[in-house]
Protein backbone atom coordinates (compact mmCIF):
# COMPACT_ATOMS: atom_id res chain seq x y z
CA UNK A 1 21.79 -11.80 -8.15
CA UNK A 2 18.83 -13.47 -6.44
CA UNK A 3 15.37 -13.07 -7.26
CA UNK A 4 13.84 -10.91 -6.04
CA UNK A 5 11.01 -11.62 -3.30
CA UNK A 6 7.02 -12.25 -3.85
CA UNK A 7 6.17 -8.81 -2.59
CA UNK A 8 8.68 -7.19 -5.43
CA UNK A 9 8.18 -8.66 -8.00
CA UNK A 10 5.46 -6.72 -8.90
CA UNK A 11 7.09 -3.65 -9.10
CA UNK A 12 10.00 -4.80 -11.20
CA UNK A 13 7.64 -5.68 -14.06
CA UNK A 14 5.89 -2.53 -13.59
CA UNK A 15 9.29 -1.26 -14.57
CA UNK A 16 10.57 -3.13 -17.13
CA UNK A 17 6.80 -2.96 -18.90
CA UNK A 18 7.40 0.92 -18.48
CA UNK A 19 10.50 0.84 -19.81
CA UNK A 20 9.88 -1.53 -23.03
CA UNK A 21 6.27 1.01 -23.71
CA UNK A 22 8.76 3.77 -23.83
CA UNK A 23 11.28 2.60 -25.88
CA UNK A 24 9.09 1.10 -28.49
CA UNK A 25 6.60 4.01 -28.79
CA UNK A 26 9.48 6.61 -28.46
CA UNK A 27 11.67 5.06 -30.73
CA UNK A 28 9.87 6.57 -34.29
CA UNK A 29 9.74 9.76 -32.74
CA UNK A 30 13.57 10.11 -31.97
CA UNK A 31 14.96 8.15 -35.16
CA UNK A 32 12.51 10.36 -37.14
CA UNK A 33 13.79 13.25 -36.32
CA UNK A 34 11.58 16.32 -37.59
CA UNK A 35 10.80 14.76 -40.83
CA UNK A 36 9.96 11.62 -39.15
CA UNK A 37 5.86 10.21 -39.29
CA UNK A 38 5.44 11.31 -35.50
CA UNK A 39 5.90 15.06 -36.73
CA UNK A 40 4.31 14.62 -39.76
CA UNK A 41 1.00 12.90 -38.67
CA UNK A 42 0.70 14.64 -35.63
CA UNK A 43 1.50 11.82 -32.66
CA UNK A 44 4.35 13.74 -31.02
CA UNK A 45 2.21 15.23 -28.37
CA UNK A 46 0.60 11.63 -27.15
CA UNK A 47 4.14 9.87 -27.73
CA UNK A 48 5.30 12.77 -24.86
CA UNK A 49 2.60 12.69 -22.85
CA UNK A 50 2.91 8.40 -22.54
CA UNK A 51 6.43 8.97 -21.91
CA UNK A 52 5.57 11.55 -18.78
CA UNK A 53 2.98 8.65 -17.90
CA UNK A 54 5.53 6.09 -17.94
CA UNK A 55 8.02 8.01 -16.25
CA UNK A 56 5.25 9.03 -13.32
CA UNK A 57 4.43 4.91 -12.95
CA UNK A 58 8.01 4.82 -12.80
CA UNK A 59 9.17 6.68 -9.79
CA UNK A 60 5.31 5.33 -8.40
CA UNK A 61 7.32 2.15 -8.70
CA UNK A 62 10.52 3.48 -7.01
CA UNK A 63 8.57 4.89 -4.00
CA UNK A 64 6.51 1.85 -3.63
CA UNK A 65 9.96 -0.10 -3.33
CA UNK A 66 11.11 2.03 -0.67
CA UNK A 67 7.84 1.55 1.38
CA UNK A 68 7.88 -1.93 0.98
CA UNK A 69 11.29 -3.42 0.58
CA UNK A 70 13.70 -0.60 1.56
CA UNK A 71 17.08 -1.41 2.35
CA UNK A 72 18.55 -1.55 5.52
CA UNK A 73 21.76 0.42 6.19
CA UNK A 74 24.37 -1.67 7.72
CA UNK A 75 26.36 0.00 11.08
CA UNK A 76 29.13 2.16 9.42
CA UNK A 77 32.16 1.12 10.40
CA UNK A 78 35.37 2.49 9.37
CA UNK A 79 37.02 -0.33 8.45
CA UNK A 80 34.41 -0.38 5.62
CA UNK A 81 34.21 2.18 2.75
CA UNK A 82 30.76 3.10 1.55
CA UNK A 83 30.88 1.18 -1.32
CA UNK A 84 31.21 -1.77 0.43
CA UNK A 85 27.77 -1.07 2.29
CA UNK A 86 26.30 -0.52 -0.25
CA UNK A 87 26.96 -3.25 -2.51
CA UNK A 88 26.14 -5.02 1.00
CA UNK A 89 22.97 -3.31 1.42
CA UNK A 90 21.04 -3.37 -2.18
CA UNK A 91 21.68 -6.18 -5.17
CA UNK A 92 21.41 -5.74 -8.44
CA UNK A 93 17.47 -5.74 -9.23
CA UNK A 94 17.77 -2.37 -6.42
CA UNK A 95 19.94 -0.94 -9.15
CA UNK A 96 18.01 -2.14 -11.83
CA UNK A 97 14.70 -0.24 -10.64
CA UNK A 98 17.22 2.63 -9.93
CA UNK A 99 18.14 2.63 -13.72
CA UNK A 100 15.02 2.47 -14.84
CA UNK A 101 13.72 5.35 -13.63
CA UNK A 102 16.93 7.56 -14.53
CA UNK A 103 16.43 6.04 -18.16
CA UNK A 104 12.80 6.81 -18.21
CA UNK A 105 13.45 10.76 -16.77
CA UNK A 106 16.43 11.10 -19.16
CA UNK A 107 13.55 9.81 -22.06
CA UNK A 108 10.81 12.81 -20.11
CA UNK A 109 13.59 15.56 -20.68
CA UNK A 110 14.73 14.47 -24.34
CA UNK A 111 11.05 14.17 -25.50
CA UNK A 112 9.91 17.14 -23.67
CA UNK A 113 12.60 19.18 -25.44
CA UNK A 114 12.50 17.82 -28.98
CA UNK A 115 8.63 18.85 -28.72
CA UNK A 116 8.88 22.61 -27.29
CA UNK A 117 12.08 22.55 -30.12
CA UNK A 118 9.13 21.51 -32.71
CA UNK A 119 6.73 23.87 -31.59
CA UNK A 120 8.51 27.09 -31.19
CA UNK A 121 10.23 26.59 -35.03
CA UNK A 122 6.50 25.69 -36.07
CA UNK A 123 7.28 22.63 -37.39
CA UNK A 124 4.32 20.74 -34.79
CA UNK A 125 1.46 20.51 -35.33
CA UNK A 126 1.38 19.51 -38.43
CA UNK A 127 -0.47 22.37 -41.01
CA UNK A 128 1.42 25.32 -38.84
CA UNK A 129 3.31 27.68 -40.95
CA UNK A 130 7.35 26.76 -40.18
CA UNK A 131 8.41 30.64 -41.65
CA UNK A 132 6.22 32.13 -38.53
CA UNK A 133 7.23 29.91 -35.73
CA UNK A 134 5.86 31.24 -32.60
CA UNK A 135 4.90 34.77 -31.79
CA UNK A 136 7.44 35.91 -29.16
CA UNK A 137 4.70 35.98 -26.21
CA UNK A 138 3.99 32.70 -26.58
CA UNK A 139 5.35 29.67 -24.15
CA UNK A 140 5.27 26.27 -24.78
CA UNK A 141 3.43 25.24 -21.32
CA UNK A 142 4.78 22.70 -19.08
CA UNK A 143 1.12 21.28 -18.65
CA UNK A 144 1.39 19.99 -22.17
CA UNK A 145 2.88 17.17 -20.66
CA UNK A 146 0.06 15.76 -20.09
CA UNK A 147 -1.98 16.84 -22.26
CA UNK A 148 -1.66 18.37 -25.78
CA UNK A 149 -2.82 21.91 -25.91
């Protein structure tokens, strides 16, 4: 494919920045496992809420693309199928911002559930008593996302 234009370019190094952050800082945490360093010193709570960061600059980046470079739709015709117009209409660094985001929302959900898994077996934060776990009426919140409670 081409490269992309001047007022782009920006945006797809926002992306691929985003997406190398991720996999380097996230990478410990999911090779780990629950014995890993991350659970043990106590860095799976920042390493989740960078990845929710990321992923937020992410689709920031997506939207951005849209306002500024979005694709025009070609007439349909119906001598053309849609995939056709579409590989007509966007080239390959389109579907490489695409991919980025779904890779850095598929890394939100994995993290997001390895830590509430961690949490409610009271394995995280480190010095919490694994044999109690969490009492029944308490939730992980969704707002520790972006911030550790």
């Amino acid at each position: 494919g081409n490269i992309p234009g001047y007022s782009v370019l920006g945006i797809h190094f926002l992306t691929a920045g985003a997406d190398l952050c991720c996999a380097c800082c996230a990478m410990p945490l999911f090779v780990g496992g629950s014995r890993g360093y991350c659970v043990r010193s106590g860095c799976v709570g920042p390493v989740v809420t960078l990845i929710f960061s990321m992923s937020v600059a992410d689709i920031g980046a997506l939207v951005s693309f849209l306002l500024v470079d979005m694709p025009r739709p070609l007439a349909l015709e119906s001598s053309r199928s849609a995939v056709d117009i579409l590989e007509a209409v966007m080239g390959v660094w389109d579907f490489a911002l695409i991919a980025s985001v779904a890779l850095e929302l598929a890394l939100c959900a994995s993290a997001w559930r390895l830590y509430k898994d961690l949490r409610v077996a009271g394995l995280y934060p480190p010095g919490s008593n694994p044999a109690v776990g969490m009492q029944k009426d308490d939730e992980v919140s969704l707002m520790e996302l972006v911030c550790e409670a």
